[in-house]
PDB file of N, CA and C in Angstrom:
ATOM      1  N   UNK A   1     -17.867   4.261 -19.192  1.00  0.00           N
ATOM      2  CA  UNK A   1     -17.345   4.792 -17.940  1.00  0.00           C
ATOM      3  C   UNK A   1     -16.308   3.827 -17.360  1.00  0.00           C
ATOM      4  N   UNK A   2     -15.552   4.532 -16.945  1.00  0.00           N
ATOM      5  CA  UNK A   2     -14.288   3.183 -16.448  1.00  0.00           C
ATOM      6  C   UNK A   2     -14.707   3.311 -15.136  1.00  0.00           C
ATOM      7  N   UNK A   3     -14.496   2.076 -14.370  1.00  0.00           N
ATOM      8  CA  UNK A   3     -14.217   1.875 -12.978  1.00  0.00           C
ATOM      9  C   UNK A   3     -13.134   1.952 -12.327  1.00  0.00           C
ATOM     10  N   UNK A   4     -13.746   2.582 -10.725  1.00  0.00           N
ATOM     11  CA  UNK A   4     -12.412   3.335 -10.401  1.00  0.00           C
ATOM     12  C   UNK A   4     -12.484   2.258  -8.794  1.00  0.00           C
ATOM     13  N   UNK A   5     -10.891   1.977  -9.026  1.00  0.00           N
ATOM     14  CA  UNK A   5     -10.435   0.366  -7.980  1.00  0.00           C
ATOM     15  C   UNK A   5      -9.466   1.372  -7.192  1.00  0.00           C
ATOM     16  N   UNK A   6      -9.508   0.699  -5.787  1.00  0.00           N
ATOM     17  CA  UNK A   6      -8.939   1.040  -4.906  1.00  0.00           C
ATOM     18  C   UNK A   6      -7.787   0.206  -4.630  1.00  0.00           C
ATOM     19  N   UNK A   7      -6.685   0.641  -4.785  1.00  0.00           N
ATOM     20  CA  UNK A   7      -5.433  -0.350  -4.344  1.00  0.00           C
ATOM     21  C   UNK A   7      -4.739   0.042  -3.375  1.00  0.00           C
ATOM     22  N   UNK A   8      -4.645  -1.594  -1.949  1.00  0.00           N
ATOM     23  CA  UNK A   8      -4.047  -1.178  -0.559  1.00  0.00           C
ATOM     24  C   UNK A   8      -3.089  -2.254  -0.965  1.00  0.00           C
ATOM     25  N   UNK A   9      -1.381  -1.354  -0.631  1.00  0.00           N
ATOM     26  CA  UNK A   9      -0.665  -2.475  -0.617  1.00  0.00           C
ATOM     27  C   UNK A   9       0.112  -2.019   0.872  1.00  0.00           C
ATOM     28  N   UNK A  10       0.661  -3.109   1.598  1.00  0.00           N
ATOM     29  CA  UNK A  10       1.429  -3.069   3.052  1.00  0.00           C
ATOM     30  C   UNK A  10       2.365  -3.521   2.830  1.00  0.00           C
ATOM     31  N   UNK A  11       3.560  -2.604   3.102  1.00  0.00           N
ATOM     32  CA  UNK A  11       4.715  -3.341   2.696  1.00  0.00           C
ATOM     33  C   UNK A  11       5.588  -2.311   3.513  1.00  0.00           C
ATOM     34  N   UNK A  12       7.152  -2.858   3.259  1.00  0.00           N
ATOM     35  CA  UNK A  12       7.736  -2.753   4.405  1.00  0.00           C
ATOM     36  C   UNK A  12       8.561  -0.874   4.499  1.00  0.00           C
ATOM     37  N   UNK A  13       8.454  -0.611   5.682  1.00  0.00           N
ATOM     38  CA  UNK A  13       9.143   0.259   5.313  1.00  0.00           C
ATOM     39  C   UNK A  13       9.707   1.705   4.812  1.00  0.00           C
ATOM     40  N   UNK A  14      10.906   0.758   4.921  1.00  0.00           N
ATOM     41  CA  UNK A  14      12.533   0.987   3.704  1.00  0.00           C
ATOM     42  C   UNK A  14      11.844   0.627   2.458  1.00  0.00           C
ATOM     43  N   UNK A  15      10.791   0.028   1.597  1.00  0.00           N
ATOM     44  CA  UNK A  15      10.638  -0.061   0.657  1.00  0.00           C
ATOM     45  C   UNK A  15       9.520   1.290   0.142  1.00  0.00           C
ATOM     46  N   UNK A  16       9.195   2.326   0.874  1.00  0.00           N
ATOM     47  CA  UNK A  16       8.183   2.801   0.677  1.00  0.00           C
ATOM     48  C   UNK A  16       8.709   3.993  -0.642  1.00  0.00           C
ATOM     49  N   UNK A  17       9.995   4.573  -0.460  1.00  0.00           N
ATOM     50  CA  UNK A  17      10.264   5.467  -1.163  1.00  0.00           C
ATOM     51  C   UNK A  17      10.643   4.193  -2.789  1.00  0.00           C
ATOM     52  N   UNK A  18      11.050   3.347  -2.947  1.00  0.00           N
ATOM     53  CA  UNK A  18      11.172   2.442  -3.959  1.00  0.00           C
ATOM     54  C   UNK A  18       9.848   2.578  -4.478  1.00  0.00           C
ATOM     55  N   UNK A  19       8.632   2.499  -4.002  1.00  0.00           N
ATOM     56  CA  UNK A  19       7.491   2.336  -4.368  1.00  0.00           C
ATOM     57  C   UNK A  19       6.526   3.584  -4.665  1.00  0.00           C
ATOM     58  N   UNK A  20       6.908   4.371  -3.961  1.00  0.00           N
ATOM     59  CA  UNK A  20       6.296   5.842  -4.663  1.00  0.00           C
ATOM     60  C   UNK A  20       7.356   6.152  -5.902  1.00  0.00           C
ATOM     61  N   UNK A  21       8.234   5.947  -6.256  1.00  0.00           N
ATOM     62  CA  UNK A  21       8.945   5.911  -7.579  1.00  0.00           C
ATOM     63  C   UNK A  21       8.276   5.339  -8.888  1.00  0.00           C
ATOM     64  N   UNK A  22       7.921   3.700  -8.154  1.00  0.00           N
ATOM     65  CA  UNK A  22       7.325   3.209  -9.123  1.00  0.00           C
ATOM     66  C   UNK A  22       5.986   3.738  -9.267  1.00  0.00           C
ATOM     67  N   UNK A  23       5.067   4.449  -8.568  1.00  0.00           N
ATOM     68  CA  UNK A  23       3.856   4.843  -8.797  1.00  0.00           C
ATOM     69  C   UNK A  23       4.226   5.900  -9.743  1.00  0.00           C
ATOM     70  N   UNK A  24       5.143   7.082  -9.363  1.00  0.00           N
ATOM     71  CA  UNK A  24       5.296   8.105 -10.158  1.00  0.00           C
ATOM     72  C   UNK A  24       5.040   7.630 -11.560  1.00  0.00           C
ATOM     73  N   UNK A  25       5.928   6.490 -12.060  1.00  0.00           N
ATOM     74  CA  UNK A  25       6.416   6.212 -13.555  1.00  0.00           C
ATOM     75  C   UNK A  25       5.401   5.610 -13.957  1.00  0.00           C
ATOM     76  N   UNK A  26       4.417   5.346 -13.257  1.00  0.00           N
ATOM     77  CA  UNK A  26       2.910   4.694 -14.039  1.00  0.00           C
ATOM     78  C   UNK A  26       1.646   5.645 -13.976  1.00  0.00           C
ATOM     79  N   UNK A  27       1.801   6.524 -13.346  1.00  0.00           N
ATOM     80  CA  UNK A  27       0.987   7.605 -13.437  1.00  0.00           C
ATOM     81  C   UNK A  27       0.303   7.543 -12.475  1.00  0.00           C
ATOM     82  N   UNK A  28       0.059   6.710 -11.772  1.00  0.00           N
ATOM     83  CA  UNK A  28      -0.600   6.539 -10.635  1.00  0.00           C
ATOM     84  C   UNK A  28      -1.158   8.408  -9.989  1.00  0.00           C
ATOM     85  N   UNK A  29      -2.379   8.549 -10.139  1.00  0.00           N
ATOM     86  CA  UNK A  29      -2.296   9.677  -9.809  1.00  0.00           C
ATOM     87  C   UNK A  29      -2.537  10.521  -8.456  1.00  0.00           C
ATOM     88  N   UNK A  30      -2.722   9.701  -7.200  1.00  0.00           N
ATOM     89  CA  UNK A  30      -2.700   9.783  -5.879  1.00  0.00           C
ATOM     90  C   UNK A  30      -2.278   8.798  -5.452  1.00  0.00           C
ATOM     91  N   UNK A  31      -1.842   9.506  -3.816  1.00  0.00           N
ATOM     92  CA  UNK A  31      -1.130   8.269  -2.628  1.00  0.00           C
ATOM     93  C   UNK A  31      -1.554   8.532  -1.362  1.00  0.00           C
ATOM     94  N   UNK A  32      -1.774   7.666  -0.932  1.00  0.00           N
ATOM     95  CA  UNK A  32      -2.122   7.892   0.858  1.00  0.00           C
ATOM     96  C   UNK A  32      -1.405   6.911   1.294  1.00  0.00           C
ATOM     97  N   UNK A  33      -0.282   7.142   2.400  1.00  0.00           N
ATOM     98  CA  UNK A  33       0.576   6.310   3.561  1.00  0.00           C
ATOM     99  C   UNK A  33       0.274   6.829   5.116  1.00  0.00           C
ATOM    100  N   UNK A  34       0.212   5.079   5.091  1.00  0.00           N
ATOM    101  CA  UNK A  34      -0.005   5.361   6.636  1.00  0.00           C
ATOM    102  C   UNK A  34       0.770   4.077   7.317  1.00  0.00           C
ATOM    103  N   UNK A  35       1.442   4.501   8.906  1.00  0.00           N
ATOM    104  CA  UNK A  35       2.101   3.832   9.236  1.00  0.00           C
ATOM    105  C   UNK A  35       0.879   2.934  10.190  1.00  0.00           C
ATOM    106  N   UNK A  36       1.349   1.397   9.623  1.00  0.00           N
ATOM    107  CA  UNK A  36       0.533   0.440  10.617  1.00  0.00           C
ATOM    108  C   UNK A  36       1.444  -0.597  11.388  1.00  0.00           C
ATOM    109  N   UNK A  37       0.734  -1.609  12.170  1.00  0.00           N
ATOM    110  CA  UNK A  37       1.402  -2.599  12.369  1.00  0.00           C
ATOM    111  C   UNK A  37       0.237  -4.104  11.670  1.00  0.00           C
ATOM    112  N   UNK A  38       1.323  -4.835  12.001  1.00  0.00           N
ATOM    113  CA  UNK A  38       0.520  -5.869  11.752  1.00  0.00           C
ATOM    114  C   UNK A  38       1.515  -7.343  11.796  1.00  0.00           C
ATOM    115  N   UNK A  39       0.895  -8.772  11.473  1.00  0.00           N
ATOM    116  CA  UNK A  39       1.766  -9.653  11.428  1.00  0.00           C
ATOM    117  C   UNK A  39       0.589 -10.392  10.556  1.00  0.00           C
ATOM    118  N   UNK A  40       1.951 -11.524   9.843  1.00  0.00           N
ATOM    119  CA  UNK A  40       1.684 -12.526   8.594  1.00  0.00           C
ATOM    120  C   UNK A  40       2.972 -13.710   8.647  1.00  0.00           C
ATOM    121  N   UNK A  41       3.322 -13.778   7.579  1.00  0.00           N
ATOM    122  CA  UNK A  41       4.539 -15.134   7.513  1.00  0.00           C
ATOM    123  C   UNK A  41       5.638 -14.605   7.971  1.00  0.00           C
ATOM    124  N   UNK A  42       5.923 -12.631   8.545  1.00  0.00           N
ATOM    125  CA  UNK A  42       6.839 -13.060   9.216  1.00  0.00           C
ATOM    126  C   UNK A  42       7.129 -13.784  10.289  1.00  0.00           C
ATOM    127  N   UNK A  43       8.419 -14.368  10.367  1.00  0.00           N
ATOM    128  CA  UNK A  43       8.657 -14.820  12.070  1.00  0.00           C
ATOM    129  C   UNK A  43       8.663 -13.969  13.162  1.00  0.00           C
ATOM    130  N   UNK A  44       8.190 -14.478  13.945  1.00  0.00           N
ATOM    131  CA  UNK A  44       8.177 -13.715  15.297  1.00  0.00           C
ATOM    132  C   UNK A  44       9.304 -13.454  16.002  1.00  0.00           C
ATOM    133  N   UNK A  45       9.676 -12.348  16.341  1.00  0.00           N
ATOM    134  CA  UNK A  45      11.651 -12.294  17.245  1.00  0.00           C
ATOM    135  C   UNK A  45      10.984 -11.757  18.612  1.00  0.00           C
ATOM    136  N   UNK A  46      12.505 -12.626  19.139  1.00  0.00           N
ATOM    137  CA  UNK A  46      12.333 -12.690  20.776  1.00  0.00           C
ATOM    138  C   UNK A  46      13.949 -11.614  21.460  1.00  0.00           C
ATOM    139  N   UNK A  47      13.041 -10.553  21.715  1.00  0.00           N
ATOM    140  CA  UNK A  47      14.440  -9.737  22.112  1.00  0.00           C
ATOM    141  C   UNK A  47      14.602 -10.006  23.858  1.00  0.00           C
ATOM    142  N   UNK A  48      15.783  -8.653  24.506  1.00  0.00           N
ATOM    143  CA  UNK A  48      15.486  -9.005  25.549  1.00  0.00           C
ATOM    144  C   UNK A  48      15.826  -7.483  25.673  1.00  0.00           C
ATOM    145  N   UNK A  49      15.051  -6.932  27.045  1.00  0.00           N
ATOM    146  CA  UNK A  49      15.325  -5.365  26.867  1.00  0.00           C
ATOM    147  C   UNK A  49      15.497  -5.437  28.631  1.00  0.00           C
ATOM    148  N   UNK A  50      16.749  -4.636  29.089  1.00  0.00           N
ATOM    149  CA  UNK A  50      16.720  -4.836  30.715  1.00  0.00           C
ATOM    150  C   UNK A  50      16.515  -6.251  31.182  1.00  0.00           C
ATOM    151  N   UNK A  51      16.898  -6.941  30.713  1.00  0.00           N
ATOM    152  CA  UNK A  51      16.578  -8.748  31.472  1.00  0.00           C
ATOM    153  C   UNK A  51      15.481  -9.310  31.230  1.00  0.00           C
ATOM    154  N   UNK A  52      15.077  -8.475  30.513  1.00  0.00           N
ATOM    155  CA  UNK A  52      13.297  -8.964  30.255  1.00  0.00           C
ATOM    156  C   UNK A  52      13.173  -9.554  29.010  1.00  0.00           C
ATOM    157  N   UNK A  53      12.830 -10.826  28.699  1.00  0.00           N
ATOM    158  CA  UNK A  53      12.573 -11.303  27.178  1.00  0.00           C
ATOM    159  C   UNK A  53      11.144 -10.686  26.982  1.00  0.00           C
ATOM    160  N   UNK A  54      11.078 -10.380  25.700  1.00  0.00           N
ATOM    161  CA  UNK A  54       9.835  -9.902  24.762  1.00  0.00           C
ATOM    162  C   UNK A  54       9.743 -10.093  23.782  1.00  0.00           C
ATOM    163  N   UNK A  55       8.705 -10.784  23.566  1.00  0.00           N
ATOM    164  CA  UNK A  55       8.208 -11.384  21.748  1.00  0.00           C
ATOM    165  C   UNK A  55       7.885 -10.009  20.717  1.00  0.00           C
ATOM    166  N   UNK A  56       8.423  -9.763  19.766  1.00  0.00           N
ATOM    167  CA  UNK A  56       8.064  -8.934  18.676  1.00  0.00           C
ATOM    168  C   UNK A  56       7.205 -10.150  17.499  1.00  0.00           C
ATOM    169  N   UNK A  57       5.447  -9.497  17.728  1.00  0.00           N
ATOM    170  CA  UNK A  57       4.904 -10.160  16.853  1.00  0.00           C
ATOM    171  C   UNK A  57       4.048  -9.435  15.416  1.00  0.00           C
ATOM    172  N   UNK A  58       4.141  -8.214  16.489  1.00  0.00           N
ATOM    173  CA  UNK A  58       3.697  -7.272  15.433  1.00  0.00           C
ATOM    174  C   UNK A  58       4.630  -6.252  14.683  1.00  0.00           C
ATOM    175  N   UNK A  59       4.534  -6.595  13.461  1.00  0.00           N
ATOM    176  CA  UNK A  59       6.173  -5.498  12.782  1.00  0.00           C
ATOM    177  C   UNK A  59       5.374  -4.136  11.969  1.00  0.00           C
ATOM    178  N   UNK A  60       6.062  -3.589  11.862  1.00  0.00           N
ATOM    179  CA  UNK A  60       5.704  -2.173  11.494  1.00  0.00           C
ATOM    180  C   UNK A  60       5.799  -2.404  10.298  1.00  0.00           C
ATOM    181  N   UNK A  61       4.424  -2.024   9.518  1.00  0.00           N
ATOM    182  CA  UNK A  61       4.645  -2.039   7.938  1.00  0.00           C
ATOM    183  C   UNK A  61       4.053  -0.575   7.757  1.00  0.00           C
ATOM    184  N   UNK A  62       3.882  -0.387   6.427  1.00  0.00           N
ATOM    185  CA  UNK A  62       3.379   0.924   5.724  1.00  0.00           C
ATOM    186  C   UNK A  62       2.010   0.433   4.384  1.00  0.00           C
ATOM    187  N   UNK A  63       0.873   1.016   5.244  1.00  0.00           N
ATOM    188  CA  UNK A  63      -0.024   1.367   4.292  1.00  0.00           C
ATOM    189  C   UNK A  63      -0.447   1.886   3.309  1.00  0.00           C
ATOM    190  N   UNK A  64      -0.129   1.536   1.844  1.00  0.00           N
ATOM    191  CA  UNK A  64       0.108   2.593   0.578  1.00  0.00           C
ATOM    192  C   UNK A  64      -1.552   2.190   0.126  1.00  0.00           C
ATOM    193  N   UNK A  65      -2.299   3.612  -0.256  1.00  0.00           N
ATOM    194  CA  UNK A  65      -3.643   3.648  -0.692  1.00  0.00           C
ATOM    195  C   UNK A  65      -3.769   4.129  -2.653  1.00  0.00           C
ATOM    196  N   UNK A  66      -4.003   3.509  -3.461  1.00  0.00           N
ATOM    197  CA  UNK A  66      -3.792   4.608  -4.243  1.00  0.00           C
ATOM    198  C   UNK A  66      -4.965   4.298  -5.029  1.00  0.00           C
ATOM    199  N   UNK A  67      -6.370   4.994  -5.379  1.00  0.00           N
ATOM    200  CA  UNK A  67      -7.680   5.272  -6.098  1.00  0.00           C
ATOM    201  C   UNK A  67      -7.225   5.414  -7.857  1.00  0.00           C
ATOM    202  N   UNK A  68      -7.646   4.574  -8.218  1.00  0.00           N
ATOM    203  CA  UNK A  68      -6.989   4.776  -9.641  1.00  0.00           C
ATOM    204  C   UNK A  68      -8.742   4.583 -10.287  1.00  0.00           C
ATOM    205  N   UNK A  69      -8.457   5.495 -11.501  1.00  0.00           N
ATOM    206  CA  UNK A  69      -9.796   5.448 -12.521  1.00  0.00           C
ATOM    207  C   UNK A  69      -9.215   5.522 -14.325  1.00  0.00           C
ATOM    208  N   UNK A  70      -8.147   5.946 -13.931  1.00  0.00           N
ATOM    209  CA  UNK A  70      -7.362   6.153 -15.586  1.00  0.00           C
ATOM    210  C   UNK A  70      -6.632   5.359 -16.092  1.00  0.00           C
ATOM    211  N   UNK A  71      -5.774   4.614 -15.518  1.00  0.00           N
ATOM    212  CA  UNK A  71      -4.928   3.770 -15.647  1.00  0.00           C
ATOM    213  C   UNK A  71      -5.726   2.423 -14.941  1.00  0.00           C
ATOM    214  N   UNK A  72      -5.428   1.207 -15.513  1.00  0.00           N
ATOM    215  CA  UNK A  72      -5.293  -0.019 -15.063  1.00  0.00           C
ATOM    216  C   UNK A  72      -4.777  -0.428 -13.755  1.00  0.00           C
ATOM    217  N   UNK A  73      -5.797  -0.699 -12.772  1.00  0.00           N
ATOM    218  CA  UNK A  73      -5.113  -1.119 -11.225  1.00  0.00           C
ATOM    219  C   UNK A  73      -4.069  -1.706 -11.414  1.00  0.00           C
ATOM    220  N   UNK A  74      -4.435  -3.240 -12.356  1.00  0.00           N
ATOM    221  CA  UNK A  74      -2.923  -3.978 -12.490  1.00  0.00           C
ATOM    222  C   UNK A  74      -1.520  -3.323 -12.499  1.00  0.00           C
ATOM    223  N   UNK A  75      -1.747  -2.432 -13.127  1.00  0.00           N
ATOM    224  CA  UNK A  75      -0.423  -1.722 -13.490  1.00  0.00           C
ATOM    225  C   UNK A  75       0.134  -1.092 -12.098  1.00  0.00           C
ATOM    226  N   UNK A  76      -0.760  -0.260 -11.320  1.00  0.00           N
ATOM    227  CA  UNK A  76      -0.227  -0.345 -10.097  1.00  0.00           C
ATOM    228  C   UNK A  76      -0.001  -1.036  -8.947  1.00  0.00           C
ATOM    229  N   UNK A  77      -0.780  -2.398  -8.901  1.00  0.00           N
ATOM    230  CA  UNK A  77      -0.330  -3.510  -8.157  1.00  0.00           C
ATOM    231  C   UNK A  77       1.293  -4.056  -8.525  1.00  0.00           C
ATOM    232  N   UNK A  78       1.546  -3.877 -10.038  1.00  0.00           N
ATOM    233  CA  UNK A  78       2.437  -4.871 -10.714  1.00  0.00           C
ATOM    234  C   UNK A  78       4.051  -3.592  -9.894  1.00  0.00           C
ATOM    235  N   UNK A  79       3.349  -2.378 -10.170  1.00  0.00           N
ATOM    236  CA  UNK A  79       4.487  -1.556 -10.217  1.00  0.00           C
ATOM    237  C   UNK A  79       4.587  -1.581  -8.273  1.00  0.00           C
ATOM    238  N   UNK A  80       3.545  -1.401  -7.103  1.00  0.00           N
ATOM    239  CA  UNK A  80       4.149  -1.825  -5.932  1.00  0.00           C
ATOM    240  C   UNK A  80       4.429  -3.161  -5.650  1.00  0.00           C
ATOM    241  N   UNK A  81       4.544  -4.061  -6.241  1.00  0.00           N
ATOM    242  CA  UNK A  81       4.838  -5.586  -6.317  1.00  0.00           C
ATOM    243  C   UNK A  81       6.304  -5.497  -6.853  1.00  0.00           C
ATOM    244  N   UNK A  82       6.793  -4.607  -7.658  1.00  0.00           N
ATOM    245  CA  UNK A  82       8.023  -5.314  -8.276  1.00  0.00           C
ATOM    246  C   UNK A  82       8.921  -4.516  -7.318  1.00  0.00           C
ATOM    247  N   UNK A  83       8.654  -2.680  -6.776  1.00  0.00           N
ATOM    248  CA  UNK A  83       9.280  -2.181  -6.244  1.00  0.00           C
ATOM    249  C   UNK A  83       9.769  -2.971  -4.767  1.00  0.00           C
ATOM    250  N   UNK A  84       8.557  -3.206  -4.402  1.00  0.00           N
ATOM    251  CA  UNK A  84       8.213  -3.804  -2.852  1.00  0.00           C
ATOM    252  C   UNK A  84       9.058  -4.720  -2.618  1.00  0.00           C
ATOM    253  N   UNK A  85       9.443  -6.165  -3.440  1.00  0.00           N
ATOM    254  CA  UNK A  85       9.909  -7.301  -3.582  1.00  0.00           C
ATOM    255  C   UNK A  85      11.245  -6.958  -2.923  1.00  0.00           C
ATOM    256  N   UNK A  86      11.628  -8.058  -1.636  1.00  0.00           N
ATOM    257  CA  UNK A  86      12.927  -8.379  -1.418  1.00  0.00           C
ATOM    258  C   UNK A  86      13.044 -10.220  -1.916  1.00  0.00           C
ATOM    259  N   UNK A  87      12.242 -10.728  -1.617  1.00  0.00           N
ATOM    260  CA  UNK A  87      12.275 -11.682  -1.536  1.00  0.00           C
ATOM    261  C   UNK A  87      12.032 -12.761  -0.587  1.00  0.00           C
ATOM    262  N   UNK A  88      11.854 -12.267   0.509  1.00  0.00           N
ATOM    263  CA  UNK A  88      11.643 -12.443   2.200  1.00  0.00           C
ATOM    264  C   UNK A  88      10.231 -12.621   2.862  1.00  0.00           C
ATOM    265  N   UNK A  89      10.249 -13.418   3.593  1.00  0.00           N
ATOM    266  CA  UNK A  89       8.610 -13.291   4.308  1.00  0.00           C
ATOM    267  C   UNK A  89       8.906 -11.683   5.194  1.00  0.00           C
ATOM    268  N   UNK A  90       7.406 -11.490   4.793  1.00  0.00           N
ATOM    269  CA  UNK A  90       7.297 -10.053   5.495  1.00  0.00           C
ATOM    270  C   UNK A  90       7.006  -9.324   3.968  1.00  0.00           C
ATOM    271  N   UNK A  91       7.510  -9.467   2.748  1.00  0.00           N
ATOM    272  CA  UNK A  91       7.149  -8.357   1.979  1.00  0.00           C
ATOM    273  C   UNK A  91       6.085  -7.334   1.962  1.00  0.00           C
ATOM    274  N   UNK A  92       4.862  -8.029   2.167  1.00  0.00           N
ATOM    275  CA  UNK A  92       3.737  -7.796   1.817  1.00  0.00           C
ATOM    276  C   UNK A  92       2.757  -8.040   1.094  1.00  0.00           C
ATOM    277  N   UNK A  93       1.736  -7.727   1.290  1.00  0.00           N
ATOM    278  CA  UNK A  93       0.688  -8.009   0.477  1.00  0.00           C
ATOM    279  C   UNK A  93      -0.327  -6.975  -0.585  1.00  0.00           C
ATOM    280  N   UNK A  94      -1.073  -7.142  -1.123  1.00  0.00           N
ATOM    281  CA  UNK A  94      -1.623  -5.952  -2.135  1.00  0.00           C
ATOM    282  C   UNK A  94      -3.254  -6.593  -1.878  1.00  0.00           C
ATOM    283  N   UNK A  95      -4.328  -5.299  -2.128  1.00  0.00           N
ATOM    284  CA  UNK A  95      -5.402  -6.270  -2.331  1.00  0.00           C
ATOM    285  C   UNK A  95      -6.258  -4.625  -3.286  1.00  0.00           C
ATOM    286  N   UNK A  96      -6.893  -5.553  -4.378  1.00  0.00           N
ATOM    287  CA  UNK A  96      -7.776  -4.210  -5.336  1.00  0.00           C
ATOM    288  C   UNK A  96      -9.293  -4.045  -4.729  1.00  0.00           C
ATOM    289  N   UNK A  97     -10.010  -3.302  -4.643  1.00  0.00           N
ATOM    290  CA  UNK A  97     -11.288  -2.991  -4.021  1.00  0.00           C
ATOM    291  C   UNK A  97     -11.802  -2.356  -5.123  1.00  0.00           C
ATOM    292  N   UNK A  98     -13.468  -2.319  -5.377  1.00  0.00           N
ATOM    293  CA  UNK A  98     -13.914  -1.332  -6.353  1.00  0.00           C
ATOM    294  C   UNK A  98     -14.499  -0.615  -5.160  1.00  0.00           C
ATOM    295  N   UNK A  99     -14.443   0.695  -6.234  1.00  0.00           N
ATOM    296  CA  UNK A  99     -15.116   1.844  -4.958  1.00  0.00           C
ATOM    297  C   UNK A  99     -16.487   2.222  -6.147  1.00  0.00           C
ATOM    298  N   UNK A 100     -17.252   2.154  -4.907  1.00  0.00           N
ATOM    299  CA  UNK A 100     -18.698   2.125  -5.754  1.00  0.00           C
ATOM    300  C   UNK A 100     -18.882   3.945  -6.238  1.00  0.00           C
ATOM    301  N   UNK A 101     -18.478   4.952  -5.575  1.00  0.00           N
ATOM    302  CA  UNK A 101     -18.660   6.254  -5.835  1.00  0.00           C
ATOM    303  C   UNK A 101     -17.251   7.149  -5.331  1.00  0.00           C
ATOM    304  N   UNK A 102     -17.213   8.440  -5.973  1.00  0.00           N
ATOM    305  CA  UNK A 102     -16.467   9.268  -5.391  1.00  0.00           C
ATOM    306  C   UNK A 102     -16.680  10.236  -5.405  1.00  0.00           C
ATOM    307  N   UNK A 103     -16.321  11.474  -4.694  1.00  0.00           N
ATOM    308  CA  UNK A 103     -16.923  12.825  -4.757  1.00  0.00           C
ATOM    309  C   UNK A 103     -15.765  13.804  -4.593  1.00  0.00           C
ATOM    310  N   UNK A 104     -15.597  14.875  -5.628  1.00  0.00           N
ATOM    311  CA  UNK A 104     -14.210  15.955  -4.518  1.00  0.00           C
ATOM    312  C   UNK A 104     -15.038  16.741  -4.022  1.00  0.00           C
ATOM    313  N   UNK A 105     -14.489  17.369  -2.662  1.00  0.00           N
ATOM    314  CA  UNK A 105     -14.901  17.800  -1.513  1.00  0.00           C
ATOM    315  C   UNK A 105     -14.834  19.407  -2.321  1.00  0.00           C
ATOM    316  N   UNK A 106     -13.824  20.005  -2.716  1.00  0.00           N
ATOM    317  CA  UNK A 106     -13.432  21.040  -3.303  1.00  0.00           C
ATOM    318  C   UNK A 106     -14.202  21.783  -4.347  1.00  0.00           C
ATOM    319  N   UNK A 107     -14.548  20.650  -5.067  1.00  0.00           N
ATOM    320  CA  UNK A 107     -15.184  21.294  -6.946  1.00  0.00           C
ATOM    321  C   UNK A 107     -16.585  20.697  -6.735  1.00  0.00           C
ATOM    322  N   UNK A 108     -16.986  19.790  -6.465  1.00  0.00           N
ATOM    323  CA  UNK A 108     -18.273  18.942  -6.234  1.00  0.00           C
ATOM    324  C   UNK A 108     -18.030  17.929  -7.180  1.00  0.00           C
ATOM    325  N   UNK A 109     -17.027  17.615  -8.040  1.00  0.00           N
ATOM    326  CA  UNK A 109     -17.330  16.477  -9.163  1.00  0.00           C
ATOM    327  C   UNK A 109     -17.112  15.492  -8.319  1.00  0.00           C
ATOM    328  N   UNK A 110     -17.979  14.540  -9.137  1.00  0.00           N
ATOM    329  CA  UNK A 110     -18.077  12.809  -8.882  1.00  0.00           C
ATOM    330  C   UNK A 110     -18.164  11.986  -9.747  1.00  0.00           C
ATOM    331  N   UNK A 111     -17.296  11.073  -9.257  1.00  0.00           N
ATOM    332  CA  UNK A 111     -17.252   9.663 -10.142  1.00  0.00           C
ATOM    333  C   UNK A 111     -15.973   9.576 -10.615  1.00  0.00           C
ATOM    334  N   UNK A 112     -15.625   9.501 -11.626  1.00  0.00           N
ATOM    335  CA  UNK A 112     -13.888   9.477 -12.760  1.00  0.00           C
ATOM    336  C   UNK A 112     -13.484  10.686 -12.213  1.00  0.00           C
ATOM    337  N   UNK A 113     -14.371  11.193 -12.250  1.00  0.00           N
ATOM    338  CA  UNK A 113     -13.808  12.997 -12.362  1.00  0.00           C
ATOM    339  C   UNK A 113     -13.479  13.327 -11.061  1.00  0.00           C
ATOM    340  N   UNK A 114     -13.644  12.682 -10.296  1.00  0.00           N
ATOM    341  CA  UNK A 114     -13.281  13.178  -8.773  1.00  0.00           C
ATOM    342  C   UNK A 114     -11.840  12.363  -8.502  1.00  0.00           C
ATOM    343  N   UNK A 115     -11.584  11.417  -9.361  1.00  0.00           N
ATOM    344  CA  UNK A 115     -10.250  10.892  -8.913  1.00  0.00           C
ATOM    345  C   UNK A 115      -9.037  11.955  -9.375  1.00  0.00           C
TER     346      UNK A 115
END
């Protein structure tokens, strides 16, 4: 039975359509995005809006989810890692999870078969 890993990567963006590309070409066979905020090694910017200075500490990234059981997580970490990459603090980060069960809501299968 293969195990089925959960991969969250946050990354920016303008990089999100780069990165559902690269999922396409690895087969990756679902996606869930969601818009978050958050902060890490970027720097913090100090605007000023109406006379008013204001710290921007939290930047808007994008939450990419993708449940893999067929393919090798690596392969989809490697493929939102290479898309994602500017080179810059702020890229993002990736992290793999195992998911202990799964179920479709639709058919009743579980496990591989529900991914």
């Amino acid at each position: 039975m293969t195990d089925i890993e959960l991969v969250v990567g946050y990354i920016r963006p303008d990089r999100l359509g780069a990165v559902k590309r690269a999922l396409a070409e690895v087969g990756a066979p679902s996606l869930t995005v969601t818009n978050v905020s958050g902060r890490g090694s970027q720097p913090v910017k100090k605007s000023q809006w109406r006379g008013e200075e204001y710290t921007v500490d939290l930047h808007q990234k994008v939450k990419v989810e993708c449940v893999v059981a067929d393919i090798p997580a690596n392969d989809v970490v490697d493929a939102i890692a290479d898309a994602a990459k500017t080179g810059e603090a702020g890229d993002g980060k990736i992290f793999v999870m195992p998911v202990e069960s799964a179920y479709r809501i639709r058919t009743g299968a579980s496990g591989t078969d529900a991914v």
